[in-house]
N, C-alpha and C. Protein backbone atom coordinates (compact mmCIF):
# COMPACT_ATOMS: atom_id res chain seq x y z
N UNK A 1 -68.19 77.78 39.38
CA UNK A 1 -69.14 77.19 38.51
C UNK A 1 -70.39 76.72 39.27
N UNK A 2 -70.24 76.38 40.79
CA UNK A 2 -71.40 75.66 41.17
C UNK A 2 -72.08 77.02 41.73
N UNK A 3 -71.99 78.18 41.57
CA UNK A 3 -72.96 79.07 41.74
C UNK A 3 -73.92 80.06 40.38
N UNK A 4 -73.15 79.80 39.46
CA UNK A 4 -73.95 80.32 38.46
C UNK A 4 -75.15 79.46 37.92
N UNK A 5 -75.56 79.85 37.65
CA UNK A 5 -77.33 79.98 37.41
C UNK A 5 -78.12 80.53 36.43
N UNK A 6 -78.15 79.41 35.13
CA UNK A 6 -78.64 80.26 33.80
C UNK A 6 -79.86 79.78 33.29
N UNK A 7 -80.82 79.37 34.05
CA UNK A 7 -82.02 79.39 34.41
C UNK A 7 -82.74 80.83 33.78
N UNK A 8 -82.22 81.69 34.36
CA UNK A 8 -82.87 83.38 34.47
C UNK A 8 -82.57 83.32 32.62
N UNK A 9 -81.65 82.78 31.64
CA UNK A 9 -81.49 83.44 30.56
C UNK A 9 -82.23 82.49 29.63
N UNK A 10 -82.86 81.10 29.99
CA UNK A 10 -82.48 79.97 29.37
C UNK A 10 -84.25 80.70 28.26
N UNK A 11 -84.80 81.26 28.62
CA UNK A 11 -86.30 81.54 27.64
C UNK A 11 -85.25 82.32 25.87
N UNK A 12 -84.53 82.79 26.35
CA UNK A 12 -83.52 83.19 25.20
C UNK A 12 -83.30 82.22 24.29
N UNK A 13 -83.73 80.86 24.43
CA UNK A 13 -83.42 79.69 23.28
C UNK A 13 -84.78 79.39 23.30
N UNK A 14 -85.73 79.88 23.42
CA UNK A 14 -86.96 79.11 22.69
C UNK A 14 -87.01 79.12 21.16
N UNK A 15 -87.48 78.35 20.61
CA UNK A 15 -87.58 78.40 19.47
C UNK A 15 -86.69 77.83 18.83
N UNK A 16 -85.37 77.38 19.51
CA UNK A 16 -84.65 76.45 19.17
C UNK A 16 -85.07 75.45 19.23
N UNK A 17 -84.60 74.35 18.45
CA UNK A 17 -85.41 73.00 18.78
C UNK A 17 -84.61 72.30 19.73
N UNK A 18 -84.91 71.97 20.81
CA UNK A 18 -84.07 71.78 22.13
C UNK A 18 -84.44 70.31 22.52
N UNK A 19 -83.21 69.61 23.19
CA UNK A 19 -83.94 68.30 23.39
C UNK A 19 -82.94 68.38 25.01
N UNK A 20 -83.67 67.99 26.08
CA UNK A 20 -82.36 68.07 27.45
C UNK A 20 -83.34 66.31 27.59
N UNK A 21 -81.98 65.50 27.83
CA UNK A 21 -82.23 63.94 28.37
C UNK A 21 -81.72 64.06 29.71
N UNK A 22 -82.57 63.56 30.76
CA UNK A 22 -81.37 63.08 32.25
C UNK A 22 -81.79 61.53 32.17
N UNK A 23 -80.85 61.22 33.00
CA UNK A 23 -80.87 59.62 33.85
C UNK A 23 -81.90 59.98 35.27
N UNK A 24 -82.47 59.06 35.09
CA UNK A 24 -83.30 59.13 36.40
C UNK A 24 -82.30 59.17 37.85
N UNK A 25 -81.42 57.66 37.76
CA UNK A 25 -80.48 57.77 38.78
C UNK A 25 -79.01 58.63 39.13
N UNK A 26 -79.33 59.74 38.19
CA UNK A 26 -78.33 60.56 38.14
C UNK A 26 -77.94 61.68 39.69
N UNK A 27 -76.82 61.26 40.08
CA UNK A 27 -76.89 62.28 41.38
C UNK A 27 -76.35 63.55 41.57
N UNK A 28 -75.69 63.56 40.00
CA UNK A 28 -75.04 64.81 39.65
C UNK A 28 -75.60 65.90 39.41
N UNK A 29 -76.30 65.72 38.14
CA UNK A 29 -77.35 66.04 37.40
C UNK A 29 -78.44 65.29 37.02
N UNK A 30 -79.19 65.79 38.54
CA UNK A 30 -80.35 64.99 38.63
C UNK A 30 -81.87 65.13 37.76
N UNK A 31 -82.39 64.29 37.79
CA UNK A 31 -83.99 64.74 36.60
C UNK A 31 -84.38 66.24 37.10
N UNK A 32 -84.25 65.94 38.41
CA UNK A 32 -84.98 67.35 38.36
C UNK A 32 -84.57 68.67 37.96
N UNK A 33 -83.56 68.74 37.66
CA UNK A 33 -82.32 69.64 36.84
C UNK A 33 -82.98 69.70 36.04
N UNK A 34 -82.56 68.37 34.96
CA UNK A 34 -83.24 68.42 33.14
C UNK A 34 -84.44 68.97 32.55
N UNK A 35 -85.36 68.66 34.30
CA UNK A 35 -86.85 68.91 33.71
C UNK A 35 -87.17 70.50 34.11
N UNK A 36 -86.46 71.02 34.94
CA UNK A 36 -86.65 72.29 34.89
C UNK A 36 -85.76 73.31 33.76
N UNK A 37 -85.06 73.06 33.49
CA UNK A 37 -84.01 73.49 32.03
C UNK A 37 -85.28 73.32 31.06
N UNK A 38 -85.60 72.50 30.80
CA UNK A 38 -86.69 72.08 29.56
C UNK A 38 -88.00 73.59 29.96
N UNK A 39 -88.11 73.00 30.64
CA UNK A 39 -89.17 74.04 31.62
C UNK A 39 -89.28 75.10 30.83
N UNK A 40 -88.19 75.92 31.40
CA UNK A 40 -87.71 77.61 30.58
C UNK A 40 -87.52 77.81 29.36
N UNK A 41 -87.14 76.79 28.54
CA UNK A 41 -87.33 77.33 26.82
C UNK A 41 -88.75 76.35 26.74
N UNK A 42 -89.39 77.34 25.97
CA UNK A 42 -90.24 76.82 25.09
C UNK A 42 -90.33 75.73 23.93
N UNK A 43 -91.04 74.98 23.82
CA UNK A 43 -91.38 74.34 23.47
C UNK A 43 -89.67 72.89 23.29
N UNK A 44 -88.97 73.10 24.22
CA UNK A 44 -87.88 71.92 24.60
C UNK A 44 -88.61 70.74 24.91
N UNK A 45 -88.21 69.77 24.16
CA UNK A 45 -88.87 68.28 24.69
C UNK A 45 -87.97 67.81 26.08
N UNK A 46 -88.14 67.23 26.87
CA UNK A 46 -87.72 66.16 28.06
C UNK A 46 -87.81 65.39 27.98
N UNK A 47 -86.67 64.19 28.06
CA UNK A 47 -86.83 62.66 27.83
C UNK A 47 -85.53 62.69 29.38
N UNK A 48 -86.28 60.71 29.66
CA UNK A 48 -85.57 60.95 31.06
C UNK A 48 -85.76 59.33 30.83
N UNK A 49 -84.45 58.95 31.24
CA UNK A 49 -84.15 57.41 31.15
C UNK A 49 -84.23 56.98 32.24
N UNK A 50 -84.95 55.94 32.52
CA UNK A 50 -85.00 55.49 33.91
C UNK A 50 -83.68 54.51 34.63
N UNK A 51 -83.05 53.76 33.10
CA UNK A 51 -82.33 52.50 33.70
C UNK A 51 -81.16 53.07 33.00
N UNK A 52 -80.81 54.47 33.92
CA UNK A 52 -78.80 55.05 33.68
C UNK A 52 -79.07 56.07 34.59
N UNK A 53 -77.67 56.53 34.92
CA UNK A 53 -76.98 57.17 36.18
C UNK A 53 -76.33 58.21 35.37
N UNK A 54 -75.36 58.53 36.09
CA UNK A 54 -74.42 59.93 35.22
C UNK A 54 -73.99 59.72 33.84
N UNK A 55 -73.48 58.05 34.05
CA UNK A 55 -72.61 57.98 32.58
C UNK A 55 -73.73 57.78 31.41
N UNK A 56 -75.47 57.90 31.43
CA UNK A 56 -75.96 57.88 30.32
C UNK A 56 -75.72 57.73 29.16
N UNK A 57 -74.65 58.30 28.51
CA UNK A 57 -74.27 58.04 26.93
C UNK A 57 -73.30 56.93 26.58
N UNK A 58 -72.98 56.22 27.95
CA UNK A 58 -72.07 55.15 28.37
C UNK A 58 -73.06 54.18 28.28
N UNK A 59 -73.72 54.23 29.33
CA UNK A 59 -74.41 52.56 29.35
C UNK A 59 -75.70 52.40 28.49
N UNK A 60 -76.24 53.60 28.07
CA UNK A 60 -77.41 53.30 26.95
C UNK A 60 -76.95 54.08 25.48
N UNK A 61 -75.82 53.64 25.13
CA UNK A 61 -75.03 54.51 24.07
C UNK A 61 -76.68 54.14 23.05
N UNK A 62 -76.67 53.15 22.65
CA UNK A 62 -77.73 52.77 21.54
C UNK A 62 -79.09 53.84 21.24
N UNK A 63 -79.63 53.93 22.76
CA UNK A 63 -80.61 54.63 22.52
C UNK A 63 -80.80 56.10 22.91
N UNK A 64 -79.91 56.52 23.00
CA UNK A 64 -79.02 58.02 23.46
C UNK A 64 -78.82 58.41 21.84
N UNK A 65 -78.15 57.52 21.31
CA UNK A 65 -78.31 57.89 19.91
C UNK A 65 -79.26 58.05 18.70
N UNK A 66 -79.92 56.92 19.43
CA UNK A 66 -81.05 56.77 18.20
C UNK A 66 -82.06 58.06 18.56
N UNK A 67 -81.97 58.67 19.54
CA UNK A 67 -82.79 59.72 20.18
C UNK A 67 -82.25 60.86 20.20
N UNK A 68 -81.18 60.79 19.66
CA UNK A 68 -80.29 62.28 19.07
C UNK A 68 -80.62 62.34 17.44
N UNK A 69 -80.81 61.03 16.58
CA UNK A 69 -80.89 61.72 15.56
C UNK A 69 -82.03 61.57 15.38
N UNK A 70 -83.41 61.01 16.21
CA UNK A 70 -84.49 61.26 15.79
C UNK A 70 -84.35 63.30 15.95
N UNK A 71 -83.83 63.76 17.26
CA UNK A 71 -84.21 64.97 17.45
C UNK A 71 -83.03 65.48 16.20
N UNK A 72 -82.56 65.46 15.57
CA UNK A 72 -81.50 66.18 14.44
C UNK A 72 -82.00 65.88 13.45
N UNK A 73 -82.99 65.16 12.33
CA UNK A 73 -83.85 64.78 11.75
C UNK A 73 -84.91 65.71 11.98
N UNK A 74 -85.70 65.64 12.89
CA UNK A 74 -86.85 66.74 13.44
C UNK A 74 -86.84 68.25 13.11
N UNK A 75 -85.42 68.42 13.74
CA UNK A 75 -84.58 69.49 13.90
C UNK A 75 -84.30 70.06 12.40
N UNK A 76 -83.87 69.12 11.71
CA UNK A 76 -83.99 69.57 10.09
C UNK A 76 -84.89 69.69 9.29
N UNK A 77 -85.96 69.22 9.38
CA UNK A 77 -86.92 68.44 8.85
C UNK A 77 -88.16 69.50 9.03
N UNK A 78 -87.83 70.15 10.29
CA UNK A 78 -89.22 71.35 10.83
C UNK A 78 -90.30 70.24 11.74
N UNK A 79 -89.80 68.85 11.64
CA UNK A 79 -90.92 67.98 12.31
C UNK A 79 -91.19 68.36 13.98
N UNK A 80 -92.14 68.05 14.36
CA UNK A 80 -92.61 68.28 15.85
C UNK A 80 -92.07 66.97 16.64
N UNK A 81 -91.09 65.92 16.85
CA UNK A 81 -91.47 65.28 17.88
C UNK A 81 -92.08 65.31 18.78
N UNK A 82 -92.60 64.04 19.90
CA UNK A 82 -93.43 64.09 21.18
C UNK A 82 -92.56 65.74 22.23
N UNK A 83 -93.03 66.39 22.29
CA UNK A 83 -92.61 67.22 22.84
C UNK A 83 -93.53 67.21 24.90
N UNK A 84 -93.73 65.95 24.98
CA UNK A 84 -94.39 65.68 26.08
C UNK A 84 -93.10 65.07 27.18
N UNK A 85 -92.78 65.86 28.56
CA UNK A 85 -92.18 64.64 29.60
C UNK A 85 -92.36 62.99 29.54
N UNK A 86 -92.19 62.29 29.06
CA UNK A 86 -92.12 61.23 28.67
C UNK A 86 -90.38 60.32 28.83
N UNK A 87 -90.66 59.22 29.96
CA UNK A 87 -89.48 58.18 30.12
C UNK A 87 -89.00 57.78 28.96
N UNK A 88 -88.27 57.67 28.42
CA UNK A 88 -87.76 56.46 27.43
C UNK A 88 -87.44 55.65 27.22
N UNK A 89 -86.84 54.58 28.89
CA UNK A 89 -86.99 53.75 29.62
C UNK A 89 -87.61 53.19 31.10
């Protein structure tokens, strides 16, 4: 698993409405991961929490959520959220 690499396929979901979140202090899956994933599909928003680590959906459950169904709302809706790199904390 730690050699595959789907980067090369990821333009295949543009047009999906895509949302990738990292933790800033993440050492696993670090920002710079998330923000290059976003990168390759088109028009994918990036949101990147500054104050969480790996367990993200653990220690900021609240706003992990509220930022899933703004993007599932959007997502239904045809709306554009901020589709800009932008912290969320």
């Amino acid at each position: 698993m730690s050699r595959y690499r789907a980067i090369p396929r990821l333009h295949e979901l543009s047009g999906i409405p895509t949302l990738v979140a990292s933790a800033s202090h993440d050492p696993i899956a670090p920002p710079s991961l998330g923000m290059e994933i976003a990168a390759h599909i088109d028009g994918a928003r990036y949101v990147e929490f500054s104050e969480a680590s790996h367990a993200l959906p653990i220690q900021l459950a609240s706003e992990v959520n509220a930022l899933l169904l703004e993007h599932l709302v959007a997502a239904e809706t045809g709306s554009d959220p901020a589709r800009d790199v932008a912290p969320a904390h």
